[in-house]
N, C-alpha and C. Protein backbone atom coordinates (compact mmCIF):
# COMPACT_ATOMS: atom_id res chain seq x y z
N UNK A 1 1.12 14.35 -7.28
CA UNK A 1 2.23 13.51 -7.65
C UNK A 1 1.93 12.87 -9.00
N UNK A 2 3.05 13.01 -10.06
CA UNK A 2 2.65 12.27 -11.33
C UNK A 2 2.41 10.60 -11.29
N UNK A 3 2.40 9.95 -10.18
CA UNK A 3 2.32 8.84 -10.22
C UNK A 3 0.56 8.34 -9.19
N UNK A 4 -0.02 9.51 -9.45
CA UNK A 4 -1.99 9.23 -9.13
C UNK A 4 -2.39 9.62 -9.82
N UNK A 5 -3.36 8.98 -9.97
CA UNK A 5 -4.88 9.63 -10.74
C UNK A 5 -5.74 9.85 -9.88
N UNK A 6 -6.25 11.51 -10.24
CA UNK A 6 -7.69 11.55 -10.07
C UNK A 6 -9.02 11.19 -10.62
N UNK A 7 -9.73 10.47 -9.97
CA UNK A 7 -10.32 9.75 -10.16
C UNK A 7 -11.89 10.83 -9.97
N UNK A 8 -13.66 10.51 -10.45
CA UNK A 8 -14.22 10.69 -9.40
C UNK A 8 -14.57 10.53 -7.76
N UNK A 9 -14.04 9.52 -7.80
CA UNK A 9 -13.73 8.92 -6.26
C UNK A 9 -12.53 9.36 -5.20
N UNK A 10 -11.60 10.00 -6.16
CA UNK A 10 -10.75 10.58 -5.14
C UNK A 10 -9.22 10.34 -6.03
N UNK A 11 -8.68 9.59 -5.43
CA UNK A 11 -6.64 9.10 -5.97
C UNK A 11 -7.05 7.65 -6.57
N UNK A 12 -6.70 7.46 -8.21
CA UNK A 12 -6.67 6.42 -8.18
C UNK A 12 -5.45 5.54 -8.30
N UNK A 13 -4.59 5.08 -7.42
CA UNK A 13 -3.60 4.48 -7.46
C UNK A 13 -3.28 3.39 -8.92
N UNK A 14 -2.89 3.53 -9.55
CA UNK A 14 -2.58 2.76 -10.80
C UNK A 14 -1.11 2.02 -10.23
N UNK A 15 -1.27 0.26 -9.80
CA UNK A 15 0.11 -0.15 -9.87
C UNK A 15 0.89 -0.26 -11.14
N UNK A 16 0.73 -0.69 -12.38
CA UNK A 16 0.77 -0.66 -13.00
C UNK A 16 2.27 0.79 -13.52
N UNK A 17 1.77 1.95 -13.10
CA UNK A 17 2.54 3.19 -12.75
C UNK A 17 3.75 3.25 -11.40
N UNK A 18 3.16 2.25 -10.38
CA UNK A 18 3.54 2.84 -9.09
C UNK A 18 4.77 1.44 -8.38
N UNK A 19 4.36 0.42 -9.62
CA UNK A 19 5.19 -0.66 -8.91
C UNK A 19 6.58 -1.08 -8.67
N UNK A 20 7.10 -0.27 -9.52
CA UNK A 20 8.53 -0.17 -9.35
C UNK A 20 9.26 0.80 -8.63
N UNK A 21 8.68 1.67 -7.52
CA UNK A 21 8.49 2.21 -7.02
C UNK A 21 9.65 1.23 -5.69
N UNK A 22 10.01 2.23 -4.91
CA UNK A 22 10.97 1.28 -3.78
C UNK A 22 9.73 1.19 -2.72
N UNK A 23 9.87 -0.04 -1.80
CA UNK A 23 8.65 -0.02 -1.04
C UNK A 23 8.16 1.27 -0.02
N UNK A 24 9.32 1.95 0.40
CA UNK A 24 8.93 2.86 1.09
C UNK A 24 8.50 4.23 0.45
N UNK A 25 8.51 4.37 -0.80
CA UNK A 25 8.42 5.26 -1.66
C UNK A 25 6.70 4.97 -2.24
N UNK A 26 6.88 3.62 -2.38
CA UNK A 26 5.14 2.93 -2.52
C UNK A 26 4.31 3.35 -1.53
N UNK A 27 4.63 2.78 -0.22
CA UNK A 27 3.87 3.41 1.01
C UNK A 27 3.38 4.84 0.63
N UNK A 28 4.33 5.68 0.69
CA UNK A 28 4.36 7.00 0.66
C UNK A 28 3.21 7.94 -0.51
N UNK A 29 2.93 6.91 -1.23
CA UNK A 29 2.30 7.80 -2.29
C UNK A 29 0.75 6.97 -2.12
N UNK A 30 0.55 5.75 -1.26
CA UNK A 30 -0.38 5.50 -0.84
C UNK A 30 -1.21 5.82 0.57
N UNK A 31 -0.19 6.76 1.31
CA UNK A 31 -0.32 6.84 2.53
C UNK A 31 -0.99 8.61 1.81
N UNK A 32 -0.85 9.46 0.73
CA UNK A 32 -1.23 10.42 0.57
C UNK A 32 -2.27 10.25 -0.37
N UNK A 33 -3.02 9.05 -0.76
CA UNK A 33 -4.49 9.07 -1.40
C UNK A 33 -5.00 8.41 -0.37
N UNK A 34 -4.50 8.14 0.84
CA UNK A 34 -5.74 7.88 2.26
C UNK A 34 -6.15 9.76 2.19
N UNK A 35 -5.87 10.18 1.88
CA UNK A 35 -5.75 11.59 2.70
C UNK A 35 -6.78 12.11 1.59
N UNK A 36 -6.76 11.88 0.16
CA UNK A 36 -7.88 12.36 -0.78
C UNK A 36 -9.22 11.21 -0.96
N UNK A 37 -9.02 10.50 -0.36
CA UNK A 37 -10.34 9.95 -0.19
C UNK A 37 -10.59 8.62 1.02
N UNK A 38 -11.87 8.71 1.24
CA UNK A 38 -12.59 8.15 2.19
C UNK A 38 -12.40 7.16 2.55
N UNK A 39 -12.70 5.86 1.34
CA UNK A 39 -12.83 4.50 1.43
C UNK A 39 -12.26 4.05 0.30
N UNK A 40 -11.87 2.59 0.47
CA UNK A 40 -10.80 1.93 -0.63
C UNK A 40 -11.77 0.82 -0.62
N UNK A 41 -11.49 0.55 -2.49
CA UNK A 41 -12.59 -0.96 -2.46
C UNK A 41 -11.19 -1.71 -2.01
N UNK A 42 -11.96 -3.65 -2.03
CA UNK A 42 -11.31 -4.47 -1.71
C UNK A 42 -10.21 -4.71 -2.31
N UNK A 43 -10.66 -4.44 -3.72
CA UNK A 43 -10.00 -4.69 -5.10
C UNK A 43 -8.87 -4.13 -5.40
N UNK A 44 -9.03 -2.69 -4.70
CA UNK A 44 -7.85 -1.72 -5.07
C UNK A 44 -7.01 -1.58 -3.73
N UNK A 45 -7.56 -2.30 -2.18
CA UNK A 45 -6.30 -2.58 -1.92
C UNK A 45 -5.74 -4.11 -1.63
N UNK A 46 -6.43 -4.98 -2.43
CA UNK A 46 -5.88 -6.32 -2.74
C UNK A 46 -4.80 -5.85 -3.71
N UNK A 47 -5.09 -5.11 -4.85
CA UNK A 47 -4.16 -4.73 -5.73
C UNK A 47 -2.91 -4.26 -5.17
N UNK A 48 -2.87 -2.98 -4.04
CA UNK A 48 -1.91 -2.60 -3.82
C UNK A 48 -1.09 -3.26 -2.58
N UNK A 49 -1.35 -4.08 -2.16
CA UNK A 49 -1.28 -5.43 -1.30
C UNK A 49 -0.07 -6.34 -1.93
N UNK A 50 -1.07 -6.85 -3.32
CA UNK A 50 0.03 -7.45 -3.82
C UNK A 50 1.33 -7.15 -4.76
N UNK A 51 1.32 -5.98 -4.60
CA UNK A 51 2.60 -5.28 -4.97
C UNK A 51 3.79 -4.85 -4.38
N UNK A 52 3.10 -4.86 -2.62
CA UNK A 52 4.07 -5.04 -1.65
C UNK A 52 4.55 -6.29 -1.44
N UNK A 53 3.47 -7.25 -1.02
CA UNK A 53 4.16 -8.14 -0.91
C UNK A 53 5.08 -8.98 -1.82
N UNK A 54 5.11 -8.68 -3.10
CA UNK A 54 5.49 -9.10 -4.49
C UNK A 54 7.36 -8.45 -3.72
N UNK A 55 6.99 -7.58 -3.24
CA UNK A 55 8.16 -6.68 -3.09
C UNK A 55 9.28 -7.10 -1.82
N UNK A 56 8.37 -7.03 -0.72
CA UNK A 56 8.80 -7.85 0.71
C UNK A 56 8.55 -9.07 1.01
N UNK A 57 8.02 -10.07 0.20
CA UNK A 57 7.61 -11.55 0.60
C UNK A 57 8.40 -12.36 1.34
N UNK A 58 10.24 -11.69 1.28
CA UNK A 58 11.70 -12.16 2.10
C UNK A 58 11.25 -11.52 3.80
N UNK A 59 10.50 -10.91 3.89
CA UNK A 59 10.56 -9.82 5.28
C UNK A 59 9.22 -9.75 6.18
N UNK A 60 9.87 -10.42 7.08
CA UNK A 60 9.04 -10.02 8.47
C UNK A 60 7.64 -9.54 7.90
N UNK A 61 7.30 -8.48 7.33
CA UNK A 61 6.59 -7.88 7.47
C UNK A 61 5.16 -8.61 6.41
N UNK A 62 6.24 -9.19 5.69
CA UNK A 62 5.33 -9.88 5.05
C UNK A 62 4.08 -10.76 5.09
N UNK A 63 3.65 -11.04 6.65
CA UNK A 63 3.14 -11.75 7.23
C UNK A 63 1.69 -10.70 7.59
N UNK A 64 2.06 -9.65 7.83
CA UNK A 64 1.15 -8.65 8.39
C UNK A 64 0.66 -8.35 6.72
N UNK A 65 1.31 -8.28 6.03
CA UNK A 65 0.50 -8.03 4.67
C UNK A 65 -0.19 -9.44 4.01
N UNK A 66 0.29 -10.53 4.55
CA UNK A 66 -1.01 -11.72 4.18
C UNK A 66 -2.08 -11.95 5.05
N UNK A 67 -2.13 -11.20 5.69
CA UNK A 67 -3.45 -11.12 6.68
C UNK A 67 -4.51 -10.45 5.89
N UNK A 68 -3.55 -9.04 6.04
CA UNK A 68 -4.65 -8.20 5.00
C UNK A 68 -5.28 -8.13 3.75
N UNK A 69 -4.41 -9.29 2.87
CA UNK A 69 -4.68 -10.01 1.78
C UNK A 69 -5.94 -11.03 2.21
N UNK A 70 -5.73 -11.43 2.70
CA UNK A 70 -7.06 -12.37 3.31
C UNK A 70 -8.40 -11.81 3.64
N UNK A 71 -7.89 -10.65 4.25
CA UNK A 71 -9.29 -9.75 4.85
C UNK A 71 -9.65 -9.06 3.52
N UNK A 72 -8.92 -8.61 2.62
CA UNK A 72 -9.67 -8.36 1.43
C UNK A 72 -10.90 -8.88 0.75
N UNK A 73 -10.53 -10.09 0.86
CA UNK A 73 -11.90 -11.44 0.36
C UNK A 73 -13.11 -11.46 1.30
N UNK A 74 -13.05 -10.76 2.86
CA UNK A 74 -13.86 -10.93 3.46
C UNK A 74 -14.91 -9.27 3.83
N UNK A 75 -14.27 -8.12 3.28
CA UNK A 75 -14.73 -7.04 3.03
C UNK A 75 -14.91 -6.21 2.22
N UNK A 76 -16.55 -5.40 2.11
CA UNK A 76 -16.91 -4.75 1.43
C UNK A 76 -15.74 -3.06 0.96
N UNK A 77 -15.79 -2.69 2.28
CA UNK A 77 -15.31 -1.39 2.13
C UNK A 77 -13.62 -1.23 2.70
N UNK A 78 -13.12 -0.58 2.85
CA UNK A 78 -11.80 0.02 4.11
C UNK A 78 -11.92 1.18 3.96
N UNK A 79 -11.72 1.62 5.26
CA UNK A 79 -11.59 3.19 5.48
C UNK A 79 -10.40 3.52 5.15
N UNK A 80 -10.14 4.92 4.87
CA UNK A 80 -8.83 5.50 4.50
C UNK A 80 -7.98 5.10 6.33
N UNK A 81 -8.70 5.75 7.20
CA UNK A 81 -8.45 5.26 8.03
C UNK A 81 -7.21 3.77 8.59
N UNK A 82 -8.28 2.97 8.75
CA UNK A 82 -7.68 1.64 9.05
C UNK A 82 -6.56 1.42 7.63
N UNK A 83 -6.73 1.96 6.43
CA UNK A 83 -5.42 1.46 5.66
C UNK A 83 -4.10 2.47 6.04
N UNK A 84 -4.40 3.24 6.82
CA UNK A 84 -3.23 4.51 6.87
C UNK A 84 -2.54 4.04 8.02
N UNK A 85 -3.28 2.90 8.67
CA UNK A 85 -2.71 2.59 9.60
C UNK A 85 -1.55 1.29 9.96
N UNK A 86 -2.43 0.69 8.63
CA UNK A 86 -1.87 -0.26 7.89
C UNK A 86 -0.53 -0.27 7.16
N UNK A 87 -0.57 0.76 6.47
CA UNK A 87 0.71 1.42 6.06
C UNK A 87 1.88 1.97 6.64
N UNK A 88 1.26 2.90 7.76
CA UNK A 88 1.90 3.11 8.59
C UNK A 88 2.87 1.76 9.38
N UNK A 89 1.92 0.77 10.02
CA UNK A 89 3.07 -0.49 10.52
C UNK A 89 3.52 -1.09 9.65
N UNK A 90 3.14 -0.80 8.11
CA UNK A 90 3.81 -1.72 7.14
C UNK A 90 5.69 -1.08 7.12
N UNK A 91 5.26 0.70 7.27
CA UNK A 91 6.52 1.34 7.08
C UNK A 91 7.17 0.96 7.80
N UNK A 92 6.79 1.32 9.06
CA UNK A 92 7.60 1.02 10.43
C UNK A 92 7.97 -0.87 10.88
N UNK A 93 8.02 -1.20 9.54
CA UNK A 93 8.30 -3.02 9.72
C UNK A 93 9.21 -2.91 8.49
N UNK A 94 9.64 -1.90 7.44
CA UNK A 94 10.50 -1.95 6.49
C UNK A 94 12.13 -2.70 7.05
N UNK A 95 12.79 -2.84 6.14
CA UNK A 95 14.21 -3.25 6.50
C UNK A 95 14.70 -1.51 6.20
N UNK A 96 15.38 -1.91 7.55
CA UNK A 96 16.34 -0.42 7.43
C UNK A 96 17.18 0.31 6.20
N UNK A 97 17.53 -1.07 5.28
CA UNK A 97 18.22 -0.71 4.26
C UNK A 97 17.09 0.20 3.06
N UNK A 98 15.78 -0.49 3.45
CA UNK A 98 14.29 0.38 2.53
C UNK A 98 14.57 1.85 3.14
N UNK A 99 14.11 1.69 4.38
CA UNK A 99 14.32 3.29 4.51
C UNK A 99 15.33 3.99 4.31
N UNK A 100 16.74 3.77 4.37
CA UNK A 100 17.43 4.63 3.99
C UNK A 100 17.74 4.81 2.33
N UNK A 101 17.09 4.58 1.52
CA UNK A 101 17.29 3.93 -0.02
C UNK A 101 18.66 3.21 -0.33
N UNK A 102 18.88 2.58 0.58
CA UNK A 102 20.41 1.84 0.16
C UNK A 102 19.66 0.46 -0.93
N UNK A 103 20.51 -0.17 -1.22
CA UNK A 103 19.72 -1.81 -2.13
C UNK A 103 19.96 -2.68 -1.44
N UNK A 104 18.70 -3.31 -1.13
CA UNK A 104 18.22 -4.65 -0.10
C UNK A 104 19.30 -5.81 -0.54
């Protein structure tokens, strides 16, 4: 996808590239560099953290993403794993109008 970098480490998500992105479209291109690499520093998904929530801070879901903002400060590593999963209930907590691309 023109909106990753490969990195030595695997996908490097650049928000910077990816933030204007609709949230479920964000998910989506982060839910496919769980898949090219292992582990995410804190940094890079504090980064992509606060781009959602920058995005949903009006929504429900927003709450489940200041948790994980918090746990950022308190961990070394994340598995591709536990963030895919993360993403995953982030999707499945979207407003219906996200998923269907209508405007919120």
């Amino acid at each position: 996808m023109s909106t990753e970098r490969v990195s030595a480490t695997g996908v490097d998500l650049a928000a910077t590239e990816i933030e204007n992105l609709a949230p479920v479209d964000f998910v989506g291109v982060w839910l496919a560099a769980t898949e090219a690499q292992e582990v995410f520093s804190p940094a890079s998904v504090q980064r992509m953290l606060f781009v959602l929530y920058g995005q949903l801070s009006e929504q429900p879901i927003a709450q489940v993403i200041g948790s994980w903002l918090t746990l950022t400060l308190q961990r070394e590593l994340f598995a591709s794993k536990e963030v895919a999963e993360l993403l995953h209930e982030i999707r499945d907590g979207l407003p219906a109008a996200e998923l269907s691309g209508s405007p919120a």
